[in-house]
Structure formats: structure tokens, C-alpha cells
C-alpha atoms as a PDB file:
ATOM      1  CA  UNK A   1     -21.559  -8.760   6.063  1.00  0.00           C
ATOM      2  CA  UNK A   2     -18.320  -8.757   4.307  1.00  0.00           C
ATOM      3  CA  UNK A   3     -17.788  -5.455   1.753  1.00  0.00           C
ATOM      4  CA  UNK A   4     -14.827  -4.739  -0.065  1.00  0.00           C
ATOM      5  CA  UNK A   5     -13.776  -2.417   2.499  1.00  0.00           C
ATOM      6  CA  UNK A   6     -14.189  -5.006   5.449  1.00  0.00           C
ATOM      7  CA  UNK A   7     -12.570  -8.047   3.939  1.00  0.00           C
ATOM      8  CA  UNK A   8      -9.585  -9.659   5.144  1.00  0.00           C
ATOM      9  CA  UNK A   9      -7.192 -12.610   3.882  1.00  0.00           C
ATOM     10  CA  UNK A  10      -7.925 -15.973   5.720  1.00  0.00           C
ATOM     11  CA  UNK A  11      -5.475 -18.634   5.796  1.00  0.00           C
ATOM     12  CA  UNK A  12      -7.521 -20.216   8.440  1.00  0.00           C
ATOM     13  CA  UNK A  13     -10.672 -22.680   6.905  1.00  0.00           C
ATOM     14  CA  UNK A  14     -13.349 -24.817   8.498  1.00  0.00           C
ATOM     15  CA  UNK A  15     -13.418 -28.578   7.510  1.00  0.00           C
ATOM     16  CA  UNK A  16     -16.403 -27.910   5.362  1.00  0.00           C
ATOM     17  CA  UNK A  17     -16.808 -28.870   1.670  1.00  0.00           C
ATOM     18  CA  UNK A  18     -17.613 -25.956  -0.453  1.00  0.00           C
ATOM     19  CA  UNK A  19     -20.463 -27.469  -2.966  1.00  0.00           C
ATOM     20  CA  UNK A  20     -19.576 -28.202  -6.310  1.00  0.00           C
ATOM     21  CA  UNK A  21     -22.508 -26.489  -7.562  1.00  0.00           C
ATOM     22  CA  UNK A  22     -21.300 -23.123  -5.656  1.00  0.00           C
ATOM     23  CA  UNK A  23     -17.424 -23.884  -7.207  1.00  0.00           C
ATOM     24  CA  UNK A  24     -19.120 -24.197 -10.811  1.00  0.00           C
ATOM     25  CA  UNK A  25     -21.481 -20.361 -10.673  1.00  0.00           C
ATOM     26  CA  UNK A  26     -18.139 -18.361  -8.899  1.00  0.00           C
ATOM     27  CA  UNK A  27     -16.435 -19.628 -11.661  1.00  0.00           C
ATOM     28  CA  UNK A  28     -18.724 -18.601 -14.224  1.00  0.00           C
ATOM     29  CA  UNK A  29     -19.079 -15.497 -12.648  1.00  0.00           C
ATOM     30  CA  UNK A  30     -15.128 -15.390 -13.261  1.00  0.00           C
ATOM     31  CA  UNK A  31     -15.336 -15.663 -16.628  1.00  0.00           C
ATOM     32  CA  UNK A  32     -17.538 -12.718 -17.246  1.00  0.00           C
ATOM     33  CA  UNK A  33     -14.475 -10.723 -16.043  1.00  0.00           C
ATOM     34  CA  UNK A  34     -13.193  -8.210 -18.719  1.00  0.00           C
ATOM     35  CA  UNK A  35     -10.442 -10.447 -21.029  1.00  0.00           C
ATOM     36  CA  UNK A  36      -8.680  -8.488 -24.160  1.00  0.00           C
ATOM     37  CA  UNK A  37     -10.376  -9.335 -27.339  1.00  0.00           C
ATOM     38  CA  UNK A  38     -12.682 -11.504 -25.743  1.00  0.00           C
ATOM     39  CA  UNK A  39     -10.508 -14.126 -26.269  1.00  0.00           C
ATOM     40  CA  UNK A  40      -9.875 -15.539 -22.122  1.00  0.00           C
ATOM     41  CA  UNK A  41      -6.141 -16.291 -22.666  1.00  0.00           C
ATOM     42  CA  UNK A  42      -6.272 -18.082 -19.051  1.00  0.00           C
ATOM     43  CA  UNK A  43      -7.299 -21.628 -17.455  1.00  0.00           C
ATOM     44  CA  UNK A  44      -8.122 -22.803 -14.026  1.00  0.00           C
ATOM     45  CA  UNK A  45      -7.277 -25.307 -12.664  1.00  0.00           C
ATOM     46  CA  UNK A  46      -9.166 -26.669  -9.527  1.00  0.00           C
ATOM     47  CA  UNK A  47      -7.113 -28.553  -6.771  1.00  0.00           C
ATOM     48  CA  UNK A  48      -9.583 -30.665  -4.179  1.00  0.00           C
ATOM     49  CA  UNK A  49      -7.335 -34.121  -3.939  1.00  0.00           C
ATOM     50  CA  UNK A  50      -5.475 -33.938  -0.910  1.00  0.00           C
ATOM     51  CA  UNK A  51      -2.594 -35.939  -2.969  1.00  0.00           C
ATOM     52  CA  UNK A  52      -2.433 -33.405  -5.209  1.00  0.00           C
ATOM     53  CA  UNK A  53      -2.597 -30.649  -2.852  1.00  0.00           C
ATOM     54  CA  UNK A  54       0.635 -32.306  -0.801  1.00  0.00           C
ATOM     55  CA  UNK A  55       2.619 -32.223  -4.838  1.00  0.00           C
ATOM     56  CA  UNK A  56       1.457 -28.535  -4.902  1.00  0.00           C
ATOM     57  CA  UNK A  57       2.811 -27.486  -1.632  1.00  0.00           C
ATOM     58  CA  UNK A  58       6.382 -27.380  -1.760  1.00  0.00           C
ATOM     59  CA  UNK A  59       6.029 -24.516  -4.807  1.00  0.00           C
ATOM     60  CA  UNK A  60       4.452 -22.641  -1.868  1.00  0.00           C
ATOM     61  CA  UNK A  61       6.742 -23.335   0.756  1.00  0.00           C
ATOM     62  CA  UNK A  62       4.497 -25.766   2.390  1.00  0.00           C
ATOM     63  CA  UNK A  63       2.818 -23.197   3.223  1.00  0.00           C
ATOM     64  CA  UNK A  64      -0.729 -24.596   5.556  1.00  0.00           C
ATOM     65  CA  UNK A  65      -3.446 -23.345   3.740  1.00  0.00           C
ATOM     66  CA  UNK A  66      -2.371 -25.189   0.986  1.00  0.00           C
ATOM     67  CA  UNK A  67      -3.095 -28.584   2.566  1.00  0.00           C
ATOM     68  CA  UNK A  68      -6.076 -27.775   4.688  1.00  0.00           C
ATOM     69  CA  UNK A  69      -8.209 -25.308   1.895  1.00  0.00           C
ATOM     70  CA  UNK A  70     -11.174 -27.045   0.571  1.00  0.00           C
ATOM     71  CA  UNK A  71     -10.218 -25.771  -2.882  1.00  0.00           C
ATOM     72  CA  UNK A  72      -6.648 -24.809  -4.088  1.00  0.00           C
ATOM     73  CA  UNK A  73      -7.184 -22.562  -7.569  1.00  0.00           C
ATOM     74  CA  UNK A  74      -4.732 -22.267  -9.883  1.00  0.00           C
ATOM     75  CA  UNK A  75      -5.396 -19.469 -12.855  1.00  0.00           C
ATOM     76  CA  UNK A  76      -3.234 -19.659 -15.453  1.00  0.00           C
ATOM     77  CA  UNK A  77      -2.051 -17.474 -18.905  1.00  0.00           C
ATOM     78  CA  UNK A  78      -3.260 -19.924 -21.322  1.00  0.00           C
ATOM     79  CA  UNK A  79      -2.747 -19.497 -25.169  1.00  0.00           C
ATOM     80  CA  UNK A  80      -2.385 -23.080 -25.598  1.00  0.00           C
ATOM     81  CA  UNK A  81      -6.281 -23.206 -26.311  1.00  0.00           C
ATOM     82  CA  UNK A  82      -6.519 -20.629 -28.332  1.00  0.00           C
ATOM     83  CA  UNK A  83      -3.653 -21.044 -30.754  1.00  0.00           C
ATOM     84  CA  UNK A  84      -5.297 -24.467 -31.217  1.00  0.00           C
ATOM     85  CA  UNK A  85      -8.155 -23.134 -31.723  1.00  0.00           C
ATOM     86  CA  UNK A  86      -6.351 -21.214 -34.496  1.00  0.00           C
ATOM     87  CA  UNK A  87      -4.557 -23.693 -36.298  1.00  0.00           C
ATOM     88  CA  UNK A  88      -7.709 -25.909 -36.314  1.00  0.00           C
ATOM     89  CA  UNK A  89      -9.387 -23.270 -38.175  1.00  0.00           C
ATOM     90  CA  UNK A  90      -6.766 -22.454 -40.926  1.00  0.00           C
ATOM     91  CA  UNK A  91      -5.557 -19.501 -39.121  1.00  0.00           C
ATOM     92  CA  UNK A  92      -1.791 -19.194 -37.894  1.00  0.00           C
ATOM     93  CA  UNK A  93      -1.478 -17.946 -34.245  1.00  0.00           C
ATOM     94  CA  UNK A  94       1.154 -15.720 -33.200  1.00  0.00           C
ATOM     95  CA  UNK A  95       1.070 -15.634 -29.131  1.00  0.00           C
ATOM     96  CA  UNK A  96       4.047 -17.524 -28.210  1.00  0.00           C
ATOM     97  CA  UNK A  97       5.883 -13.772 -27.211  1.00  0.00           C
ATOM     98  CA  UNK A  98       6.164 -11.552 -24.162  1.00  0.00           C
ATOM     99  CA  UNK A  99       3.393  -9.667 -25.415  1.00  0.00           C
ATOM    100  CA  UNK A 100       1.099 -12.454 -24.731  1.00  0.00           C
ATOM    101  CA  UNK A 101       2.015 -13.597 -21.900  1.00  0.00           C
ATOM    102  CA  UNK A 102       1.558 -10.265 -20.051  1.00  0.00           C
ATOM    103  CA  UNK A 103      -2.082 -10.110 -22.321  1.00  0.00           C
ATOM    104  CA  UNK A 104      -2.216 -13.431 -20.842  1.00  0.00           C
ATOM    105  CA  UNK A 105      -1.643 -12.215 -17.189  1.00  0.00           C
ATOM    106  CA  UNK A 106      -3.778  -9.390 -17.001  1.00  0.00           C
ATOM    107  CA  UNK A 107      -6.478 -12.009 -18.274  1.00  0.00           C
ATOM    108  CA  UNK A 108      -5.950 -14.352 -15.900  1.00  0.00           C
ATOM    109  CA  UNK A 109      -5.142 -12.184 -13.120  1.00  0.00           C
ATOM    110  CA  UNK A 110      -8.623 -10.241 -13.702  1.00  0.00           C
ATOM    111  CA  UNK A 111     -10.919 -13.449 -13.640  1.00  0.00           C
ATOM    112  CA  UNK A 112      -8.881 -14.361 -10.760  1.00  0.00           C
ATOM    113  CA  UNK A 113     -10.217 -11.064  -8.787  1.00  0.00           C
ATOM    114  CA  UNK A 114     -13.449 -11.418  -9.996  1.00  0.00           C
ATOM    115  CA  UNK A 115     -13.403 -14.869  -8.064  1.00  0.00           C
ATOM    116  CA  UNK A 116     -12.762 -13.600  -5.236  1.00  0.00           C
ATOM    117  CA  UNK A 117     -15.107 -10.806  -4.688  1.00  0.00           C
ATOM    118  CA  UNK A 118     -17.910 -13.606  -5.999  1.00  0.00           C
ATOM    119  CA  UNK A 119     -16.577 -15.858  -3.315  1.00  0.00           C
ATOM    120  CA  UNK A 120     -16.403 -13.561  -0.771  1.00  0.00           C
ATOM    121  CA  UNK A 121     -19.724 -12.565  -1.363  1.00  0.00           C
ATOM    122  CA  UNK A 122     -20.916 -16.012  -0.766  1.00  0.00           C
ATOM    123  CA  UNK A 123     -19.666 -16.138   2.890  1.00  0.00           C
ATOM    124  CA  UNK A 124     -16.092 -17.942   1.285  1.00  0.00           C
ATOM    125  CA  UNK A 125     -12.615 -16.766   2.482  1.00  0.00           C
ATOM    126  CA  UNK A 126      -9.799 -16.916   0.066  1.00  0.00           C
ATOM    127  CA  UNK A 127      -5.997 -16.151   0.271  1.00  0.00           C
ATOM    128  CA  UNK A 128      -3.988 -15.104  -2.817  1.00  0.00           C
ATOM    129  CA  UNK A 129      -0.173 -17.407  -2.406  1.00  0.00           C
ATOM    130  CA  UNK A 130       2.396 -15.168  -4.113  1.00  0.00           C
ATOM    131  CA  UNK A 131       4.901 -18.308  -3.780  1.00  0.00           C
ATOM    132  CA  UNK A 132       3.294 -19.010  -7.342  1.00  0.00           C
ATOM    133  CA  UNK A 133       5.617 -16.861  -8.785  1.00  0.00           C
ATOM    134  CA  UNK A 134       8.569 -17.719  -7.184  1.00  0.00           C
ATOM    135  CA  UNK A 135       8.284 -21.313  -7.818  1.00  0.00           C
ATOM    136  CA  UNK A 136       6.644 -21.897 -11.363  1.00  0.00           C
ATOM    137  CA  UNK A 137       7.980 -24.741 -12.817  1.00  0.00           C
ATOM    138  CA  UNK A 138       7.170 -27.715  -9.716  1.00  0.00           C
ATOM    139  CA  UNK A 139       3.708 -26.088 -10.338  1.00  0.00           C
ATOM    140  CA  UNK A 140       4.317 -26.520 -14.143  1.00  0.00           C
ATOM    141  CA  UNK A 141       5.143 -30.397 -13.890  1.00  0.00           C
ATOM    142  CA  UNK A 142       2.547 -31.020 -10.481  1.00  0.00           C
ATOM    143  CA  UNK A 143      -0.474 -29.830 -12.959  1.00  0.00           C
ATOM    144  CA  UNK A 144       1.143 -31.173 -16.156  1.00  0.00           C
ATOM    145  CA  UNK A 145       0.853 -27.691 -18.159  1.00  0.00           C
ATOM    146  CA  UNK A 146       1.698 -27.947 -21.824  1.00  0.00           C
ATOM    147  CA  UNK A 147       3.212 -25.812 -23.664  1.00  0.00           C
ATOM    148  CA  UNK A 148       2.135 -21.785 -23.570  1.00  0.00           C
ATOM    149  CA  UNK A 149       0.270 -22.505 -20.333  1.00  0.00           C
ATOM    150  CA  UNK A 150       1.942 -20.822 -17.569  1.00  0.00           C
ATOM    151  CA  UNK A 151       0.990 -20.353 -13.581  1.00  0.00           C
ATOM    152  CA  UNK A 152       0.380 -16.651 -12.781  1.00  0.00           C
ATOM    153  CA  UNK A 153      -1.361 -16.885  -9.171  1.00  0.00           C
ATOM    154  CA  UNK A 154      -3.018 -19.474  -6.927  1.00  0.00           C
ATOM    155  CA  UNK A 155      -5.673 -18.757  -4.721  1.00  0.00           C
ATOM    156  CA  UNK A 156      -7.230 -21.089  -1.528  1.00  0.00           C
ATOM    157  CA  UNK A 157     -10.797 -21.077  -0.877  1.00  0.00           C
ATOM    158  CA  UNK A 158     -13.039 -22.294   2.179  1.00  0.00           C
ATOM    159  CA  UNK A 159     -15.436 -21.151   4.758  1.00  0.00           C
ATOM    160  CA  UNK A 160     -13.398 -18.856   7.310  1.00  0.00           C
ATOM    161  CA  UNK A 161     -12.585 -20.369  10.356  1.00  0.00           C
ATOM    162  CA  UNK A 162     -10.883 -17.101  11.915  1.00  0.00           C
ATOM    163  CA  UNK A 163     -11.451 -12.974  11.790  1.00  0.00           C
ATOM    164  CA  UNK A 164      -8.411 -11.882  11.326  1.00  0.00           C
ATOM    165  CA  UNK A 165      -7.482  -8.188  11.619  1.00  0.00           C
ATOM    166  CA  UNK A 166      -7.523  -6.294   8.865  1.00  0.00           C
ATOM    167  CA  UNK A 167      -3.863  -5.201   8.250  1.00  0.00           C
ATOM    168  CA  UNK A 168      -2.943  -1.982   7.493  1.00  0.00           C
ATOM    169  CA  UNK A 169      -3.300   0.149   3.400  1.00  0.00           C
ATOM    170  CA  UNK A 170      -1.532   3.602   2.599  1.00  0.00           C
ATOM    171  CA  UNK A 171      -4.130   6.289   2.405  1.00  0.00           C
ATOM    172  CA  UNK A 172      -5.405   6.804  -0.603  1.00  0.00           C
ATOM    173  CA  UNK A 173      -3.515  10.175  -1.750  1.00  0.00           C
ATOM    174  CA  UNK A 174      -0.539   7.807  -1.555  1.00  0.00           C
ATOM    175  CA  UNK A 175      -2.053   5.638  -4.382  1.00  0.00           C
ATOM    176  CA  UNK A 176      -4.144   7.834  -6.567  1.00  0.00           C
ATOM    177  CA  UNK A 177      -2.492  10.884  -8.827  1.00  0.00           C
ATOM    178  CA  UNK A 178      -4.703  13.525 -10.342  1.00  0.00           C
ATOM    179  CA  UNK A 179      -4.144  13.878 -14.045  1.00  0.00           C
ATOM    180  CA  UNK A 180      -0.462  12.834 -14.353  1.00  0.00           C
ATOM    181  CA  UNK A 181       1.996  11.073 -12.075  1.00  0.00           C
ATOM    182  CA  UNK A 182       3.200  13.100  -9.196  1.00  0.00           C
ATOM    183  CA  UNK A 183       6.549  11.902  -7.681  1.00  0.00           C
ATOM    184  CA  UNK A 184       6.922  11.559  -4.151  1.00  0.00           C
ATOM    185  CA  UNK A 185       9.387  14.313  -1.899  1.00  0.00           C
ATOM    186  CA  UNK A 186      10.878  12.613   1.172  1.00  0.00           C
ATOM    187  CA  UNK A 187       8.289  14.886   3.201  1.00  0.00           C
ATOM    188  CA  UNK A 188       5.536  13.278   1.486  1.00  0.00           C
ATOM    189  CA  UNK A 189       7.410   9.832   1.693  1.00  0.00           C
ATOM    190  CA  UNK A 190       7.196  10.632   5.806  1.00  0.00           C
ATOM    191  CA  UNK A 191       3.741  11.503   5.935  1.00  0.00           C
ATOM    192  CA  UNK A 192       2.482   8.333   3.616  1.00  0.00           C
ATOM    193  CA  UNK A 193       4.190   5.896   5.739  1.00  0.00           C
ATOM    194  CA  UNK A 194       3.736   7.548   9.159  1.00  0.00           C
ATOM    195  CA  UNK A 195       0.763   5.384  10.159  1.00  0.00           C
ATOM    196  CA  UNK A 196       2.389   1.884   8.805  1.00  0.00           C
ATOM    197  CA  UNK A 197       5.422   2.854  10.966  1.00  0.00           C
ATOM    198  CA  UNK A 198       3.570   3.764  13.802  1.00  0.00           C
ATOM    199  CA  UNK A 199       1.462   0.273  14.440  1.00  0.00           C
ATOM    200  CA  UNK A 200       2.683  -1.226  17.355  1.00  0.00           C
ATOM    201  CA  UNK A 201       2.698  -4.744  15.474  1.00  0.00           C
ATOM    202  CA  UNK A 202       5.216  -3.017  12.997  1.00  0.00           C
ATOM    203  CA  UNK A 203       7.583  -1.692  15.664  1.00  0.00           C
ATOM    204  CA  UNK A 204       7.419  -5.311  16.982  1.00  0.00           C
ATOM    205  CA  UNK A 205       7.947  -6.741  13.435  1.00  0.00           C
ATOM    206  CA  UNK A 206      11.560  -4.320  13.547  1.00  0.00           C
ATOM    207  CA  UNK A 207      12.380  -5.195  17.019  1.00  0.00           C
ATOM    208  CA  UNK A 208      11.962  -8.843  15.812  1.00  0.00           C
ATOM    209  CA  UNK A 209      14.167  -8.694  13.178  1.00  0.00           C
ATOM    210  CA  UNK A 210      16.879  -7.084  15.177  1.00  0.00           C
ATOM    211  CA  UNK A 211      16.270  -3.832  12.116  1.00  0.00           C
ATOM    212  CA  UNK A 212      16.394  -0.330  12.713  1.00  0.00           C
ATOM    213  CA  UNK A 213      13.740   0.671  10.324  1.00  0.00           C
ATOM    214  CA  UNK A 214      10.237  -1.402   8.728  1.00  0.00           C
ATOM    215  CA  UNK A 215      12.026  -0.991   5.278  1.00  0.00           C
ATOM    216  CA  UNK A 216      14.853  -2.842   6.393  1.00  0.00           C
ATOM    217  CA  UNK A 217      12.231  -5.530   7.337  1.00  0.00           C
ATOM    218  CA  UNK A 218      11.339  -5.741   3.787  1.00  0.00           C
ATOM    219  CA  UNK A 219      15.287  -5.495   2.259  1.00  0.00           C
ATOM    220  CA  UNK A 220      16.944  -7.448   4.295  1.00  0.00           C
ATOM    221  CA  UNK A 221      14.414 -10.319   5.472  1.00  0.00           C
ATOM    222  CA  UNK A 222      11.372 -10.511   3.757  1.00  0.00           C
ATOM    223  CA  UNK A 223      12.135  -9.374  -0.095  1.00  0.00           C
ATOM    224  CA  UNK A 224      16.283  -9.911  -0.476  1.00  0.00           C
ATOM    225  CA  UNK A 225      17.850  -8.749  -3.434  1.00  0.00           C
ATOM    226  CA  UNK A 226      19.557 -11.973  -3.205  1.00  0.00           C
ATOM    227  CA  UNK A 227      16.028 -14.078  -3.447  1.00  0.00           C
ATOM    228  CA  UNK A 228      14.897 -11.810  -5.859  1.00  0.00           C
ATOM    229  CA  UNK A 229      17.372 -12.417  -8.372  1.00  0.00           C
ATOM    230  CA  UNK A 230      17.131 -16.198  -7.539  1.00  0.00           C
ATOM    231  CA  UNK A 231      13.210 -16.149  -8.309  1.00  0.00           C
ATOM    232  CA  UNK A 232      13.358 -13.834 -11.293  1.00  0.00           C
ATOM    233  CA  UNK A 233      15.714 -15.918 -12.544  1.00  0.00           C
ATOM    234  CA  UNK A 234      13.787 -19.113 -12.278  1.00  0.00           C
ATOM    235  CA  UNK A 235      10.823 -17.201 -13.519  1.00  0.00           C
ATOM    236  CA  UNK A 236      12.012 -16.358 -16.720  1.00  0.00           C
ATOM    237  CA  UNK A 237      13.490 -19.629 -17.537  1.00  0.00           C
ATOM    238  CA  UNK A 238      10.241 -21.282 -17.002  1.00  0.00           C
ATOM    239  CA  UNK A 239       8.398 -18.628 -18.837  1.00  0.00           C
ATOM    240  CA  UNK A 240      11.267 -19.446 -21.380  1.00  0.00           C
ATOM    241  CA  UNK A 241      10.727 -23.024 -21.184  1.00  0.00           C
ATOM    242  CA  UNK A 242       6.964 -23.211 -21.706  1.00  0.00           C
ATOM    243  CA  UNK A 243       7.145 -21.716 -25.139  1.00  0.00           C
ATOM    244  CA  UNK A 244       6.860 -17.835 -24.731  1.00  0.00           C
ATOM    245  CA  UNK A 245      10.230 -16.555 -26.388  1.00  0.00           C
ATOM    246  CA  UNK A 246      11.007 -13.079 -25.199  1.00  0.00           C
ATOM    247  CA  UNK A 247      12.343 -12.141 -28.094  1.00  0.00           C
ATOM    248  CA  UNK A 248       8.867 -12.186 -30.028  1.00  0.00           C
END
């Protein structure tokens, strides 16, 4: 039985249909997730159609899952609906701003989680793609999103056909501060990390990368300053372009 402290992230799914009838109640048990002024600022949108699935892999790097998923799920900040909803009712919306689109996030993002644990619960594996971030706007024109509808996270669901290992968390005294925020000495930086550094799969993951330490792993090859700048940029001219001014 999966719990929340046994689950793992599979990439790997069977070729087996998940029902349409078992799609429709995890999503309604989504949308009972907490949302700010009950107002569920977010969207789905649900990816079966293999052709549609091939236009939505390149955002995430072609990544396999994305093709071979029964279900490709992509939540999105949506204030499109409401603000219609507003201006239909003599009412003059003011969400197309930063604000909003974080409210919009935290929305989406939460009935995104709430997903998951449903789906999980059901014997489903799922896989959160980051990429969704980094490539917004093929994702933007692929699902034809209108204006103040933006792509926050994508998720692929099916029936597991692998146990992976569970990788590695920080203990929880790295994660949890008692009353206010206690900042970390390089002693307690040492301890935190010890066990992360110590897996043998992590010394491998160094050795592999020709690195002298795990967080060069992470500067150097896996999160570059370089790429960063290159994806935040792109990310805020989409956000830009889809109506939410920063400046608001």
C-alpha cells in the first residue's frame, strides 16, 4: 500500500487506460483543494491524444513519459474565467497583475497536489515535469491558452510499471524551524547534507560529472546560472505576454 511516506515518482507506466470515470472523481477530488477566496483561479487541461502529446513534448525536452503516460495534466493559473465571469456580471476585474498570478499559482499548484495524493491512492503513479516552467510559451500555443491563462506545472499519470527507489529527503530539522527562522552555520550545513553526500549513487553522480563536490553537480550541470537566466527570462516574457503586467 502506497502512504505518503512510501511513494515514489514513476516515469515508467503500463499500457493500460486509466478509466474516464476514475480521471473525472480525482479531479473532483482536486477541486475541493483549498483555493483563495474560493474563487479556483486555475484550469486543467487533460492530454490523452497521442498527437497532442508528441506537440507537448518538446516543452519538456522530449522527455518519455510524456509520450507513453496514459494522461498528460496540465494545471494552469487561470483568471481568464473568472474575470469573465466578472465583466458578465457588471463587475470590473482587476487580476491581470503579479499578484494574481502567484494567487493563481498557489491555486493551481494546490489542486495539482491534491491530484496526486487522490491518484496515488487509487493504485496511479504520477510524475510532476518541471520542464513546464522552463518552456511556457510552446505549451501556451500547443494548448491554445488565451489570454491570463498561464502553465504552472504538468503532471503524467498511469498505472506504475516500475518500483523505483525512493530517492533520498533532508531530515526533517533541516526543513522545519521552531517559532522563527533559524539560519544555517556551516556545521549545521555539514551535518544536514552528510547523508545526501554519503549515498553511493551520489558519489557516482560526482565521479560522473568529472565534479569534486554534489553541489557542483547541481551549479555546473544540472541548474547553470547560464540556463537559469535563459529560462527566467523566457518565463517572464511569456508571463508578460499572456496578459499579467508586472507592474500591476
Amino acid at each position: 500500500m502506497i502512504t505518503l511516506k512510501t511513494r515514489r515518482t514513476i516515469r515508467k507506466y503500463q499500457a493500460r487506460e486509466v478509466a474516464p470515470d476514475l480521471l473525472d472523481d480525482l479531479l473532483q477530488m482536486a477541486c475541493r483543494a483549498s483555493t483563495v477566496g474560493n474563487m479556483q483561479t486555475y484550469s486543467v487541461v487533460v492530454t490523452r491524444d497521442a498527437a497532442n502529446k508528441a506537440k507537448l513534448a518538446p516543452a519538456h525536452f522530449n522527455q518519455q513519459m510524456v509520450f507513453t503516460a496514459p494522461v498528460v495534466l496540465t494545471f494552469c493559473i487561470d483568471l481568464n474565467r473568472f474575470s469573465r465571469w466578472c465583466e458578465l456580471r457588471d463587475a470590473v476585474p482587476g487580476y491581470d497583475n503579479f499578484q494574481w498570478f502567484v494567487t493563481g499559482a498557489v491555486d493551481a499548484l494546490l489542486a495539482a497536489q491534491t491530484f496526486c495524493v487522490a491518484a496515488e491512492e487509487q493504485g496511479l503513479g504520477i510524475c510532476y515535469l518541471g520542464t513546464t516552467t522552463y518552456n511556457p510559451q510552446p505549451i501556451i500555443d500547443a494548448l491554445q491558452l488565451p489570454r491570463l491563462v498561464f502553465p504552472i506545472t504538468t503532471i503524467t499519470v498511469g498505472y506504475p510499471d516500475e518500483t523505483p527507489e525512493q530517492p533520498d529527503r533532508l531530515p526533517l530539522e533541516a526543513i522545519v524551524h521552531d517559532e522563527i527562522y533559524q539560519d544555517y552555520t556551516s556545521d549545521r550545513i555539514d551535518a544536514l547534507y552528510a547523508y545526501k553526500e554519503s549515498l553511493f549513487e551520489n558519489k557516482m553522480y560526482v565521479v560522473e560529472n568529472g565534479k569534486e563536490t554534489l553541489a557542483q553537480v547541481f551549479t555546473d550541470v544540472r541548474y547553470t546560472q547560464k540556463d537559469n537566466e535563459l529560462f527566467s527570462e523566457a518565463l517572464w516574457e511569456a508571463v508578460k505576454k499572456q496578459g499579467f503586467n508586472p507592474k500591476k
